[in-house]
PDB file of N, CA and C in Angstrom:
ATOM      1  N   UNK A   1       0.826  -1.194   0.000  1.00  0.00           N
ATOM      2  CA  UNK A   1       0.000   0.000   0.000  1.00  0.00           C
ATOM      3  C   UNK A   1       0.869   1.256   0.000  1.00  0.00           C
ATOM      4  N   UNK A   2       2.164   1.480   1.040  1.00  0.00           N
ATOM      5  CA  UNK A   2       2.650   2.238   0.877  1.00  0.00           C
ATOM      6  C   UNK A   2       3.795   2.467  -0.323  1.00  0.00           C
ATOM      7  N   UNK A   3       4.207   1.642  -0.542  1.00  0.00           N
ATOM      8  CA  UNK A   3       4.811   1.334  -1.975  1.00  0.00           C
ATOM      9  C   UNK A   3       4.213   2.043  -3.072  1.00  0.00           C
ATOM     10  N   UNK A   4       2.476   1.112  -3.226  1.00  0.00           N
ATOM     11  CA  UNK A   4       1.709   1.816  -4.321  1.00  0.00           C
ATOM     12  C   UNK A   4       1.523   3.143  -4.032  1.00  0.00           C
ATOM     13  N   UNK A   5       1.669   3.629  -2.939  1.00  0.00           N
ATOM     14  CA  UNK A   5       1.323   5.383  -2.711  1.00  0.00           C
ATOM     15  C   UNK A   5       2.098   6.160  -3.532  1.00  0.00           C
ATOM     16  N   UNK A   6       3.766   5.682  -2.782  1.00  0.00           N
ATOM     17  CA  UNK A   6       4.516   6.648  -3.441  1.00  0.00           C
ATOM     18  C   UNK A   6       4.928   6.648  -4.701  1.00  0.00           C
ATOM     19  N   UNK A   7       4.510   5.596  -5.484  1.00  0.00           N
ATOM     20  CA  UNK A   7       4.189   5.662  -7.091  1.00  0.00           C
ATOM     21  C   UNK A   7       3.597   6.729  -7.869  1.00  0.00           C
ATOM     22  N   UNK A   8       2.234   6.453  -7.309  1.00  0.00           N
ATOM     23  CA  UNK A   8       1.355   7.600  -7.388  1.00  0.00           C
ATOM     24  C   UNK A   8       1.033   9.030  -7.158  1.00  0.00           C
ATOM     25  N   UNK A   9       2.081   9.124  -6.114  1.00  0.00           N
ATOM     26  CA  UNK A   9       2.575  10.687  -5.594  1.00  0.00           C
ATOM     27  C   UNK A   9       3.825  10.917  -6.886  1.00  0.00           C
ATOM     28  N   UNK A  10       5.001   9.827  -6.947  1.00  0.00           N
ATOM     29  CA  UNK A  10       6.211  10.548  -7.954  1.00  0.00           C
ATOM     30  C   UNK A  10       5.054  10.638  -9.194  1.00  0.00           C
ATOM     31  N   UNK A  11       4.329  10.171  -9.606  1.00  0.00           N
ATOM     32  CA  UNK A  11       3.671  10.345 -10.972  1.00  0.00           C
ATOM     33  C   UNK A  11       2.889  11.666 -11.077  1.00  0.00           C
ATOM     34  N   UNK A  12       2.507  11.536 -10.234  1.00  0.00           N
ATOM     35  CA  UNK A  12       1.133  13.076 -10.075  1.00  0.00           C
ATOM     36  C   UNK A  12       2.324  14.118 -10.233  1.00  0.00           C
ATOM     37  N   UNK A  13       3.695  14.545  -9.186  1.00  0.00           N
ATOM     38  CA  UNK A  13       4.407  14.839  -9.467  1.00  0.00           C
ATOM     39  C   UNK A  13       4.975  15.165 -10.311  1.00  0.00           C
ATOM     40  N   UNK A  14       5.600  14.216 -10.974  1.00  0.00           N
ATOM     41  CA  UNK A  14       6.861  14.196 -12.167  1.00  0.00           C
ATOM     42  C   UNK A  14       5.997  14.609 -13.473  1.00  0.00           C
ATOM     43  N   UNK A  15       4.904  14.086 -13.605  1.00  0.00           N
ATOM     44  CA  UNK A  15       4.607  14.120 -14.917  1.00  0.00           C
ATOM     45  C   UNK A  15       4.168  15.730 -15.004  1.00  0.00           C
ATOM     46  N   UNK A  16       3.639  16.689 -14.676  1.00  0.00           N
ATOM     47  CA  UNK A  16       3.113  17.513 -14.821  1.00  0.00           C
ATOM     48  C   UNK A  16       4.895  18.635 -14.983  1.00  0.00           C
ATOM     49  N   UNK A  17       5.668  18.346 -14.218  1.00  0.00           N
ATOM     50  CA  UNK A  17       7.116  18.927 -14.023  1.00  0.00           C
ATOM     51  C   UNK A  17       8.020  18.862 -15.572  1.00  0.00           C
ATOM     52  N   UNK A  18       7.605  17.244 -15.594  1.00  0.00           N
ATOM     53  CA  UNK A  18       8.143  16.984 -17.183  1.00  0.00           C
ATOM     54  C   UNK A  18       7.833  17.673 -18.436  1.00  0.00           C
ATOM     55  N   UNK A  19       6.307  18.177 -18.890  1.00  0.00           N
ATOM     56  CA  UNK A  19       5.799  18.413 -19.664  1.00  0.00           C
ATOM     57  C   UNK A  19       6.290  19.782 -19.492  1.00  0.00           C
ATOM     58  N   UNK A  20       5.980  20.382 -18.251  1.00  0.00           N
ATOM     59  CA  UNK A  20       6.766  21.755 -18.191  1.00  0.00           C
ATOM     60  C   UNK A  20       7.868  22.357 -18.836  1.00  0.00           C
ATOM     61  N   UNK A  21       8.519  20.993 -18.139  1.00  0.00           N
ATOM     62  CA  UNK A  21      10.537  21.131 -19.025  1.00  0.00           C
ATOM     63  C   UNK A  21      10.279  21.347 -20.177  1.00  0.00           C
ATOM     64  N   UNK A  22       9.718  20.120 -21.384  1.00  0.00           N
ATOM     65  CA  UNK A  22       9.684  19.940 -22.160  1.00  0.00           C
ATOM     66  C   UNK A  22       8.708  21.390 -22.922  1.00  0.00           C
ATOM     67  N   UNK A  23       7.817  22.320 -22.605  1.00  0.00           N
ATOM     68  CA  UNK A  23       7.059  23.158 -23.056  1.00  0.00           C
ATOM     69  C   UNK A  23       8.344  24.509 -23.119  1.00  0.00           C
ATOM     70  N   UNK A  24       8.654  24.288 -22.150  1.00  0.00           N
ATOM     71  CA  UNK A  24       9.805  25.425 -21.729  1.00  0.00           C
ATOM     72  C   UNK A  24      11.338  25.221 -22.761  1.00  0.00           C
ATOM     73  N   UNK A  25      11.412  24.127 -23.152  1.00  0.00           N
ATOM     74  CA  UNK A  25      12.922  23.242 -23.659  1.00  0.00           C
ATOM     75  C   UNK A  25      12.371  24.182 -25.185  1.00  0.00           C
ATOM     76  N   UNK A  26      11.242  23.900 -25.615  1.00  0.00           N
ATOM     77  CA  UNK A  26      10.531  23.953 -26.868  1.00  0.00           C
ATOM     78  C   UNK A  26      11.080  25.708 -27.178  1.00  0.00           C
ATOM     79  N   UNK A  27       9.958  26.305 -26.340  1.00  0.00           N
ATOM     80  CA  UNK A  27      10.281  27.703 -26.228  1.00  0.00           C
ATOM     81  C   UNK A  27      11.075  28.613 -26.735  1.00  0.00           C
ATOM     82  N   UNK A  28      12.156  28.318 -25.962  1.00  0.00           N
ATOM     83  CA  UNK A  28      13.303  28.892 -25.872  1.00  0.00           C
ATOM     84  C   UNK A  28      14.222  28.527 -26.905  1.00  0.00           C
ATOM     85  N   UNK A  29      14.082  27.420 -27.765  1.00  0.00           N
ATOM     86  CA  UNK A  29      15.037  26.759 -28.612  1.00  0.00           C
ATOM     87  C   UNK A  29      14.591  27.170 -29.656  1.00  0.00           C
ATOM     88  N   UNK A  30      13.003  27.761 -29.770  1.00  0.00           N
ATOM     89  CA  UNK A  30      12.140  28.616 -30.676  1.00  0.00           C
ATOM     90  C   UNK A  30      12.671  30.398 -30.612  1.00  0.00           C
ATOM     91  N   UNK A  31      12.596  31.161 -29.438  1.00  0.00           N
ATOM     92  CA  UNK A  31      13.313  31.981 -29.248  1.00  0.00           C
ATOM     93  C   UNK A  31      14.768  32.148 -29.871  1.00  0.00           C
ATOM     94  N   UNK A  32      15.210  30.956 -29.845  1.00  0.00           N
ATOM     95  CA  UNK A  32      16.768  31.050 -29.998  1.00  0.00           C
ATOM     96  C   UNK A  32      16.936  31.398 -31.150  1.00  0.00           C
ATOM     97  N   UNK A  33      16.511  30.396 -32.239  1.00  0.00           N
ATOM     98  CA  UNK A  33      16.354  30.046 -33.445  1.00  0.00           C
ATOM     99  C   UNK A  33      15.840  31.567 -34.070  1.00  0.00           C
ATOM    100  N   UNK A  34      14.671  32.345 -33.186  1.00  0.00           N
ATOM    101  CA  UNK A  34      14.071  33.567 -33.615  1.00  0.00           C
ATOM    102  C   UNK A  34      15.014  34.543 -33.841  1.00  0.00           C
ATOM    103  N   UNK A  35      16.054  34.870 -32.681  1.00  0.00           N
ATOM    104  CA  UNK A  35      17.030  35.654 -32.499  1.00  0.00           C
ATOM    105  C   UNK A  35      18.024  35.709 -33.459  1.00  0.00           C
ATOM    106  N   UNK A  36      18.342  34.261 -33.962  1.00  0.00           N
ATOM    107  CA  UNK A  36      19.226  33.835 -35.141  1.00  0.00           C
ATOM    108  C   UNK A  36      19.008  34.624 -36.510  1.00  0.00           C
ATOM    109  N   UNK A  37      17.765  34.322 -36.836  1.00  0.00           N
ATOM    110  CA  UNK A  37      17.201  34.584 -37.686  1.00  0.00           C
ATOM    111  C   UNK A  37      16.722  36.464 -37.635  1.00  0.00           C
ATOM    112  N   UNK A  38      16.754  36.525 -36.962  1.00  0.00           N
ATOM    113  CA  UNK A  38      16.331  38.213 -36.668  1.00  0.00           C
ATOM    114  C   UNK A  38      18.191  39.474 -36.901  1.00  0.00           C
ATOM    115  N   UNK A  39      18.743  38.585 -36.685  1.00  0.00           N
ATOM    116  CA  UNK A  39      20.371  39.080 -36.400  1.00  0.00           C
ATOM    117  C   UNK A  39      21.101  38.810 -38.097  1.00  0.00           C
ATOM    118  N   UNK A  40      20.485  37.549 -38.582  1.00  0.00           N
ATOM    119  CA  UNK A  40      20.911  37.731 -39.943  1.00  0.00           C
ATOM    120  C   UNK A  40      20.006  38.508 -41.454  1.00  0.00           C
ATOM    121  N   UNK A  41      18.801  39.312 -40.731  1.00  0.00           N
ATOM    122  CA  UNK A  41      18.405  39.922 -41.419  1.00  0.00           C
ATOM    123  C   UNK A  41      18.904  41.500 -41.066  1.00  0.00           C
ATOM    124  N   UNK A  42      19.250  42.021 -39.841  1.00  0.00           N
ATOM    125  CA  UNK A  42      19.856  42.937 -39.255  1.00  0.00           C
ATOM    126  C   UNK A  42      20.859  43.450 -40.236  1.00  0.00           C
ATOM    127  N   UNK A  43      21.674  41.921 -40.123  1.00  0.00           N
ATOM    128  CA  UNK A  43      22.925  42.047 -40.784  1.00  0.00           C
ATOM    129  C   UNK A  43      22.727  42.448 -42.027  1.00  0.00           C
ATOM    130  N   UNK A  44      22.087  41.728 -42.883  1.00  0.00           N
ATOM    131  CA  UNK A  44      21.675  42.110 -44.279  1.00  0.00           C
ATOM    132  C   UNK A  44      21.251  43.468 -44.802  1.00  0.00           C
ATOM    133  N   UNK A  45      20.674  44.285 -43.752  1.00  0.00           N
ATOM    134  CA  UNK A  45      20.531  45.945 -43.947  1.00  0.00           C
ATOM    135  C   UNK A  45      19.181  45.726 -43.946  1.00  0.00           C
ATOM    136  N   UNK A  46      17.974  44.851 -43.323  1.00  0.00           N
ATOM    137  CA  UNK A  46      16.647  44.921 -43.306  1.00  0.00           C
ATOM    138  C   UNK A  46      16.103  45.213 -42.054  1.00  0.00           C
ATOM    139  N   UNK A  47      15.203  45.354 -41.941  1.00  0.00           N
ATOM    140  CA  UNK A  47      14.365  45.880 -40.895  1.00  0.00           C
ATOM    141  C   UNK A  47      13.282  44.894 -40.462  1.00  0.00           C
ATOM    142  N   UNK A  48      13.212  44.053 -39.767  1.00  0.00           N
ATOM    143  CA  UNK A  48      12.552  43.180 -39.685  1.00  0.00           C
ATOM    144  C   UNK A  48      11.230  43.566 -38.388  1.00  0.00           C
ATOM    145  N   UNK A  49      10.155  43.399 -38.883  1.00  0.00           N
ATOM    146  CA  UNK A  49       8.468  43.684 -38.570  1.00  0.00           C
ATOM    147  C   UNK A  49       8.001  42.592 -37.809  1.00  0.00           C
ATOM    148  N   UNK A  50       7.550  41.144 -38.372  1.00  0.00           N
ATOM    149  CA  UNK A  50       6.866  40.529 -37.770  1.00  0.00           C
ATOM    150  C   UNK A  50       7.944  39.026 -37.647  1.00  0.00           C
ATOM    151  N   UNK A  51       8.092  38.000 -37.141  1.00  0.00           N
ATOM    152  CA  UNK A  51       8.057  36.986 -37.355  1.00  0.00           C
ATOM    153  C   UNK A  51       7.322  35.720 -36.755  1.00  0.00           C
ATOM    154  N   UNK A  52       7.534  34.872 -37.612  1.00  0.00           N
ATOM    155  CA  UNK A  52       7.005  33.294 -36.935  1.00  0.00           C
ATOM    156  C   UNK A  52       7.550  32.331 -36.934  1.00  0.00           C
ATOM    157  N   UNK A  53       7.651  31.196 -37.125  1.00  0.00           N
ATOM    158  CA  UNK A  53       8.123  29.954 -37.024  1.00  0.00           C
ATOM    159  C   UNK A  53       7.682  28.750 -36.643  1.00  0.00           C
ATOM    160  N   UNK A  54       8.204  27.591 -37.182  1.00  0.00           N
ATOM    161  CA  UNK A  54       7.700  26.231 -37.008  1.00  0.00           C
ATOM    162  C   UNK A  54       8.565  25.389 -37.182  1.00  0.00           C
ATOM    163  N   UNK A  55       8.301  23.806 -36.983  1.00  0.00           N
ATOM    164  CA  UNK A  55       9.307  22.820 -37.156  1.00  0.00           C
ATOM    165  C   UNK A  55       9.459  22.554 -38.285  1.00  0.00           C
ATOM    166  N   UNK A  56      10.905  22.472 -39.186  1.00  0.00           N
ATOM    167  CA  UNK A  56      11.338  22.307 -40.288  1.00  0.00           C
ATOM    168  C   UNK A  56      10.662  20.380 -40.645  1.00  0.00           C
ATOM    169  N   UNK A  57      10.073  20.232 -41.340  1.00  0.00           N
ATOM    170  CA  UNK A  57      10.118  18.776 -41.771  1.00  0.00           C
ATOM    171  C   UNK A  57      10.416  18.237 -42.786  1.00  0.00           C
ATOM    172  N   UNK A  58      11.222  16.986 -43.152  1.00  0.00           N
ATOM    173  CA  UNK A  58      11.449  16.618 -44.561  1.00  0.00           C
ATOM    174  C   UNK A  58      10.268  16.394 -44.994  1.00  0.00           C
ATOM    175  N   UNK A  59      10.771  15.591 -46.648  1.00  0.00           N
ATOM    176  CA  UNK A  59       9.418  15.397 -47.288  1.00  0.00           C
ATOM    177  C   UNK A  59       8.140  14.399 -46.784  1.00  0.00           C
ATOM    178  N   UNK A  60       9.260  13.192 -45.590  1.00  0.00           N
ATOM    179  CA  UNK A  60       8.361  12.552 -45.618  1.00  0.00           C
ATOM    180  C   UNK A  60       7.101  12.240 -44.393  1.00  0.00           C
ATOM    181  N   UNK A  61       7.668  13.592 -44.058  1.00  0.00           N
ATOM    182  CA  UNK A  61       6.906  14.238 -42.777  1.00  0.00           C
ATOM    183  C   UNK A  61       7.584  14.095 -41.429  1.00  0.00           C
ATOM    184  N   UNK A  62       8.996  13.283 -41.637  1.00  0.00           N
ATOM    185  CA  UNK A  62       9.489  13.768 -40.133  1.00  0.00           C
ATOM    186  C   UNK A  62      10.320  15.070 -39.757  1.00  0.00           C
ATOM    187  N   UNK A  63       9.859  14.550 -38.637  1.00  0.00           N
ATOM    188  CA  UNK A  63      10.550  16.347 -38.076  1.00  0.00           C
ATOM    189  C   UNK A  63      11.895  16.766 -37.826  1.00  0.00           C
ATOM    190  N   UNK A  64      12.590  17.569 -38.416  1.00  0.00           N
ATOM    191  CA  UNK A  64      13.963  17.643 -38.572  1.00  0.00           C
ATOM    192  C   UNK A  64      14.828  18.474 -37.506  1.00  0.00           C
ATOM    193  N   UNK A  65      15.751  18.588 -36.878  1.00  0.00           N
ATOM    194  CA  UNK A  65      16.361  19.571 -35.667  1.00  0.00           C
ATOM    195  C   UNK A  65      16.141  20.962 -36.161  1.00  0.00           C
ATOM    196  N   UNK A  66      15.984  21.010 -37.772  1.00  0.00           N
ATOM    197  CA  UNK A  66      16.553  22.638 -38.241  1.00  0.00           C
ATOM    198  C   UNK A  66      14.827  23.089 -37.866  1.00  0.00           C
ATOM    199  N   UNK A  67      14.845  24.531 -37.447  1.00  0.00           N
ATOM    200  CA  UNK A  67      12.990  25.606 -38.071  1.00  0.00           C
ATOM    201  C   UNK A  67      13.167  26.359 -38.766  1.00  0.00           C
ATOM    202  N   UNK A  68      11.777  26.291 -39.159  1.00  0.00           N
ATOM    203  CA  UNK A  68      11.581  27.281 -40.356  1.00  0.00           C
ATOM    204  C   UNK A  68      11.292  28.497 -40.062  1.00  0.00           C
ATOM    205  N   UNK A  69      11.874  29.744 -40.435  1.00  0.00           N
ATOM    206  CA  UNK A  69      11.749  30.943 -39.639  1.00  0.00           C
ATOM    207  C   UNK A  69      11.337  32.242 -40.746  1.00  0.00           C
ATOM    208  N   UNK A  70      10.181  32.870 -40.718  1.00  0.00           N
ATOM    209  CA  UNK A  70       9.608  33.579 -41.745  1.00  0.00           C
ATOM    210  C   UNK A  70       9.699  34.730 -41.219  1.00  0.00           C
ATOM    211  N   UNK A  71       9.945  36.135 -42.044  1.00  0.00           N
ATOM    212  CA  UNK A  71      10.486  37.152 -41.247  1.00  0.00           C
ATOM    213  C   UNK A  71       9.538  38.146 -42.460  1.00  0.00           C
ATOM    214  N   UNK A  72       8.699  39.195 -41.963  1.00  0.00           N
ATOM    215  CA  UNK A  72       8.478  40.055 -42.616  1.00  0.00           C
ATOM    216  C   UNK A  72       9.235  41.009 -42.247  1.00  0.00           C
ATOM    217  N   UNK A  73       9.757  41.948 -43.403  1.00  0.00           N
ATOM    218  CA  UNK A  73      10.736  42.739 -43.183  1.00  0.00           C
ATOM    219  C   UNK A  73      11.020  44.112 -44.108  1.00  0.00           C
ATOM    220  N   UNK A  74      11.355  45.210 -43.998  1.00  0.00           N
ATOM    221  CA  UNK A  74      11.643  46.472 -45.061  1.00  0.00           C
ATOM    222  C   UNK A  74      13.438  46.695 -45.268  1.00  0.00           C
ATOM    223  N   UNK A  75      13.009  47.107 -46.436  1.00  0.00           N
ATOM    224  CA  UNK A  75      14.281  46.961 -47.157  1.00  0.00           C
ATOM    225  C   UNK A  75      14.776  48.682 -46.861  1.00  0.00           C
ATOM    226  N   UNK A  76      16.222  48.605 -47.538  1.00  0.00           N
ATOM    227  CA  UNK A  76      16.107  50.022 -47.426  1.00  0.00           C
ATOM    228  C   UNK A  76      15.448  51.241 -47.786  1.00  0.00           C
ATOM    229  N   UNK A  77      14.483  50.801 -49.059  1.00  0.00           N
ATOM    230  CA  UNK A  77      13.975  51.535 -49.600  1.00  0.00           C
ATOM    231  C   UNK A  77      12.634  51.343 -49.092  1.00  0.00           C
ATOM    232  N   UNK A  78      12.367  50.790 -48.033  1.00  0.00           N
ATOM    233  CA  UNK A  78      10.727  50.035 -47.526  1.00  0.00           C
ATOM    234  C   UNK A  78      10.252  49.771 -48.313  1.00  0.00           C
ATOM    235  N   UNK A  79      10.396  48.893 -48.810  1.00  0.00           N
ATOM    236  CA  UNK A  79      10.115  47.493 -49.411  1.00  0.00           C
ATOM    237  C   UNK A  79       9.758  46.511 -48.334  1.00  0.00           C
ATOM    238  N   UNK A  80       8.608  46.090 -49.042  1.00  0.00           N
ATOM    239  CA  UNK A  80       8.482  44.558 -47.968  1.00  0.00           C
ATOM    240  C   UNK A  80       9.535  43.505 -48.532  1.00  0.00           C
ATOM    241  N   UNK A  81       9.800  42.916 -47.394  1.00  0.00           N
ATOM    242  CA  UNK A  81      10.208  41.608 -48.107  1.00  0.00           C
ATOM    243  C   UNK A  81       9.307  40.505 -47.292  1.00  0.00           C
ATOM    244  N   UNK A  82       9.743  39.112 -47.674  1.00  0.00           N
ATOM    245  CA  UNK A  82       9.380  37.950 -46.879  1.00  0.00           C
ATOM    246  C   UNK A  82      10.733  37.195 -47.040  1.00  0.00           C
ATOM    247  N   UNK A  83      11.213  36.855 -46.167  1.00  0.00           N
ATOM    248  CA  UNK A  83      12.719  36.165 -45.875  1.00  0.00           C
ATOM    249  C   UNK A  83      12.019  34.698 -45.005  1.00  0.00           C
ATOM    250  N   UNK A  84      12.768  33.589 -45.638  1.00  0.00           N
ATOM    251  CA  UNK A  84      11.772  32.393 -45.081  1.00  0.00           C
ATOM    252  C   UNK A  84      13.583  31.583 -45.072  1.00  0.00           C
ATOM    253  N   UNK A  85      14.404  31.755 -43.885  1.00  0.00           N
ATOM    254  CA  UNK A  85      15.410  30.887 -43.399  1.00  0.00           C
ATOM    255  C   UNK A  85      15.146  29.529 -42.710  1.00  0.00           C
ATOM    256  N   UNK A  86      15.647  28.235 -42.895  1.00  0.00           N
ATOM    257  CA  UNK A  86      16.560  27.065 -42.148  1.00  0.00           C
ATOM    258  C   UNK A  86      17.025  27.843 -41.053  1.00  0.00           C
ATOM    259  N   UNK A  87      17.160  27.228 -39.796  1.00  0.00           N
ATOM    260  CA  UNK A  87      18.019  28.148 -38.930  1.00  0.00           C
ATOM    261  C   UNK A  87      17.809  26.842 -37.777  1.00  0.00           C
ATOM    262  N   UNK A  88      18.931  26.841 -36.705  1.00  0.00           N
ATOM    263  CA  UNK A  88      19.327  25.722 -35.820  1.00  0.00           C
ATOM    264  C   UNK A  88      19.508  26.348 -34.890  1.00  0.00           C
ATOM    265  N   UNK A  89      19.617  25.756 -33.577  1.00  0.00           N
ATOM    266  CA  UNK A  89      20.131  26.843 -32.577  1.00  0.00           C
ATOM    267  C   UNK A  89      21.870  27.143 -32.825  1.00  0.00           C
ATOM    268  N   UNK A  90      22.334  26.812 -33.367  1.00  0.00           N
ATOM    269  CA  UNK A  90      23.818  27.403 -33.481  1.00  0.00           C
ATOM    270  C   UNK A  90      23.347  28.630 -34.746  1.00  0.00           C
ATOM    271  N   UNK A  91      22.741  29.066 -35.477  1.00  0.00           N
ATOM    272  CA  UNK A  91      23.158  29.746 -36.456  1.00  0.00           C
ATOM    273  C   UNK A  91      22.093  29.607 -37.401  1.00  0.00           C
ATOM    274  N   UNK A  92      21.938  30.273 -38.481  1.00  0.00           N
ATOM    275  CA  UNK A  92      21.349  30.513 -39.525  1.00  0.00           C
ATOM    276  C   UNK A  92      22.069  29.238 -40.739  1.00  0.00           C
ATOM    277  N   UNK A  93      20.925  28.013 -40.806  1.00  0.00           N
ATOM    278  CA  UNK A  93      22.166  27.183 -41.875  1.00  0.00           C
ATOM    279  C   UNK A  93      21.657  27.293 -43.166  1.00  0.00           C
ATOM    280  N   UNK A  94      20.507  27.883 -43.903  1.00  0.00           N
ATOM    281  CA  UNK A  94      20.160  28.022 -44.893  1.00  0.00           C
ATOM    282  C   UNK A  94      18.939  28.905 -45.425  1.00  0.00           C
ATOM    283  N   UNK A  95      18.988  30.073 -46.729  1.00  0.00           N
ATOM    284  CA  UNK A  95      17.858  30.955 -47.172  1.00  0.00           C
ATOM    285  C   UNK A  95      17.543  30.036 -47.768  1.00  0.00           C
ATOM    286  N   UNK A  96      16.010  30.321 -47.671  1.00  0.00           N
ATOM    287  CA  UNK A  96      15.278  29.314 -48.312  1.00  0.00           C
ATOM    288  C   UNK A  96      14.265  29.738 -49.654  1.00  0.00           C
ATOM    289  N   UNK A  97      14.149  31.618 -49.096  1.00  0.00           N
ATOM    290  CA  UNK A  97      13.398  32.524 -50.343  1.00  0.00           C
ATOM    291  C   UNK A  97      13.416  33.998 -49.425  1.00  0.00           C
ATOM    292  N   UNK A  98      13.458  34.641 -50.725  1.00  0.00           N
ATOM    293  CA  UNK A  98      13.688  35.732 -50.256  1.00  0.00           C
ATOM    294  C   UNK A  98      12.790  36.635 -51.312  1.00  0.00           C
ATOM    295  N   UNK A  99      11.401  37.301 -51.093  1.00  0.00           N
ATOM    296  CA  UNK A  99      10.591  37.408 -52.079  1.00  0.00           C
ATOM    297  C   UNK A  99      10.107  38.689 -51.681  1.00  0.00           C
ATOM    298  N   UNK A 100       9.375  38.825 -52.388  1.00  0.00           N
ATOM    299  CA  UNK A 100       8.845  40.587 -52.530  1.00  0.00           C
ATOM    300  C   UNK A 100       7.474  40.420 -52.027  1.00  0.00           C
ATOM    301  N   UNK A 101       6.985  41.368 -50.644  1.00  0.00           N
ATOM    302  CA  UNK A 101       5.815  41.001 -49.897  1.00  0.00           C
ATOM    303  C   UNK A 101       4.595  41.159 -51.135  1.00  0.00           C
ATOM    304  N   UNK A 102       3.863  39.993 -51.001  1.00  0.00           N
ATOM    305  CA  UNK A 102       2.410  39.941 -51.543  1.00  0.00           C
ATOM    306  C   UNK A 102       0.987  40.498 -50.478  1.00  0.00           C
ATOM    307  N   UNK A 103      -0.026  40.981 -51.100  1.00  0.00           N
ATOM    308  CA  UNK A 103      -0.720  41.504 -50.179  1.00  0.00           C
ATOM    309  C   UNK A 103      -1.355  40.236 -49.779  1.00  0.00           C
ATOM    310  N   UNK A 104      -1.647  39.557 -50.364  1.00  0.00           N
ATOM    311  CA  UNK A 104      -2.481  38.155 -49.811  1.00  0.00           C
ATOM    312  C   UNK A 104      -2.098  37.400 -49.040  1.00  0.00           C
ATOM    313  N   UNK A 105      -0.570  37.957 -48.429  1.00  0.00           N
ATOM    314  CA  UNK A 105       0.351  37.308 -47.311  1.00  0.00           C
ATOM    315  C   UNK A 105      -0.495  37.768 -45.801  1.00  0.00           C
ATOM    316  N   UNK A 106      -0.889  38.872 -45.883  1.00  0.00           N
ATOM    317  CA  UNK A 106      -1.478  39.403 -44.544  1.00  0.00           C
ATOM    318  C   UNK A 106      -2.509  38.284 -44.107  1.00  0.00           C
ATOM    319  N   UNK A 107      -3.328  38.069 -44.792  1.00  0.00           N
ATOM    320  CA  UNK A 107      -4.315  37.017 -44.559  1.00  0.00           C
ATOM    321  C   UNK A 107      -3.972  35.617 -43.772  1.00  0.00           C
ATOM    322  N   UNK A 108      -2.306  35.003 -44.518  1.00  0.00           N
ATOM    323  CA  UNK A 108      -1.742  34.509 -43.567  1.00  0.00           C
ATOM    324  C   UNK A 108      -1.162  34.306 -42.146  1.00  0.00           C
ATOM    325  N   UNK A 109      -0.901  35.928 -41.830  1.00  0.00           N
ATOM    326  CA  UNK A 109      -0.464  36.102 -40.463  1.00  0.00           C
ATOM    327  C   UNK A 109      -1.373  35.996 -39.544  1.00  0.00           C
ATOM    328  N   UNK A 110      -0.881  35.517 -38.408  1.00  0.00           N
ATOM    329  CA  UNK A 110      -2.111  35.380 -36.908  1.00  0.00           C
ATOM    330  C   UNK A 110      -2.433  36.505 -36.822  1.00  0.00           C
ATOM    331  N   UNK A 111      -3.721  36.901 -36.087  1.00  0.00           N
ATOM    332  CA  UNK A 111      -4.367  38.407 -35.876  1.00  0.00           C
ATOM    333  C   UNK A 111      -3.260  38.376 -34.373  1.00  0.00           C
ATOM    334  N   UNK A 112      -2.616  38.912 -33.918  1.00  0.00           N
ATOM    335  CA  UNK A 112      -2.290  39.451 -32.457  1.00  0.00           C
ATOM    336  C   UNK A 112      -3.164  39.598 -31.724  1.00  0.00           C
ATOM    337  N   UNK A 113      -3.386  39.099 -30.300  1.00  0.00           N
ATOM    338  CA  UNK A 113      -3.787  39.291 -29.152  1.00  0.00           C
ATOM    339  C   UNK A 113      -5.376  38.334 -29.425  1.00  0.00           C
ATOM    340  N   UNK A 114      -5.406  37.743 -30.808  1.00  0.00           N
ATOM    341  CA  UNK A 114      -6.779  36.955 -30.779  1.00  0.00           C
ATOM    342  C   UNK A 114      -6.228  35.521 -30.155  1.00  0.00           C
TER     343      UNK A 114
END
């Protein structure tokens, strides 16, 4: 009985702690990746507005270490762009497009604060 207790206490416990880590691990490795990607458009002479991101996947749907990091951004001449980098937590490892903002892109972005 007391055996089975403290099973049931480390579980109630641990598991809710774990998912935490793991929500928090996610985060920040998303952040990281953001920062990456925000520093090599800097660099480039752009001005970067909005971004987002997600998990990079191959074709055959698994999920790869690299994200995909989409950057709306003005040029020097304010110009939109859309800059869509590969990026890892060490660094920026690949452009993937670098295109001239479309208006039908807005429609894509999340509304903020909804």
């Amino acid at each position: 009985m007391t055996q089975g207790l403290l099973v049931l206490t480390l579980v109630v416990c641990c598991v809710p702690a774990i998912l935490t880590l793991a929500w928090t691990v996610h985060r920040a490795l998303g952040r990281l990746c953001e920062r990456h990607a925000k520093r090599f458009c800097q660099r480039s002479g752009l001005e970067v507005s909005r971004t987002r991101w997600q998990p990079q996947l191959e074709p055959t749907g698994v999920k790869t270490e690299f994200t995909l990091v989409q950057l709306d951004c003005f040029d020097s001449q304010k110009h939109r762009r859309l800059i869509l980098l590969s990026v890892w937590p060490f660094g920026v490892r690949k452009l993937l497009s670098d295109e001239e903002y479309q208006r039908g892109y807005d429609e894509q972005w999340p509304v903020q604060g909804a």
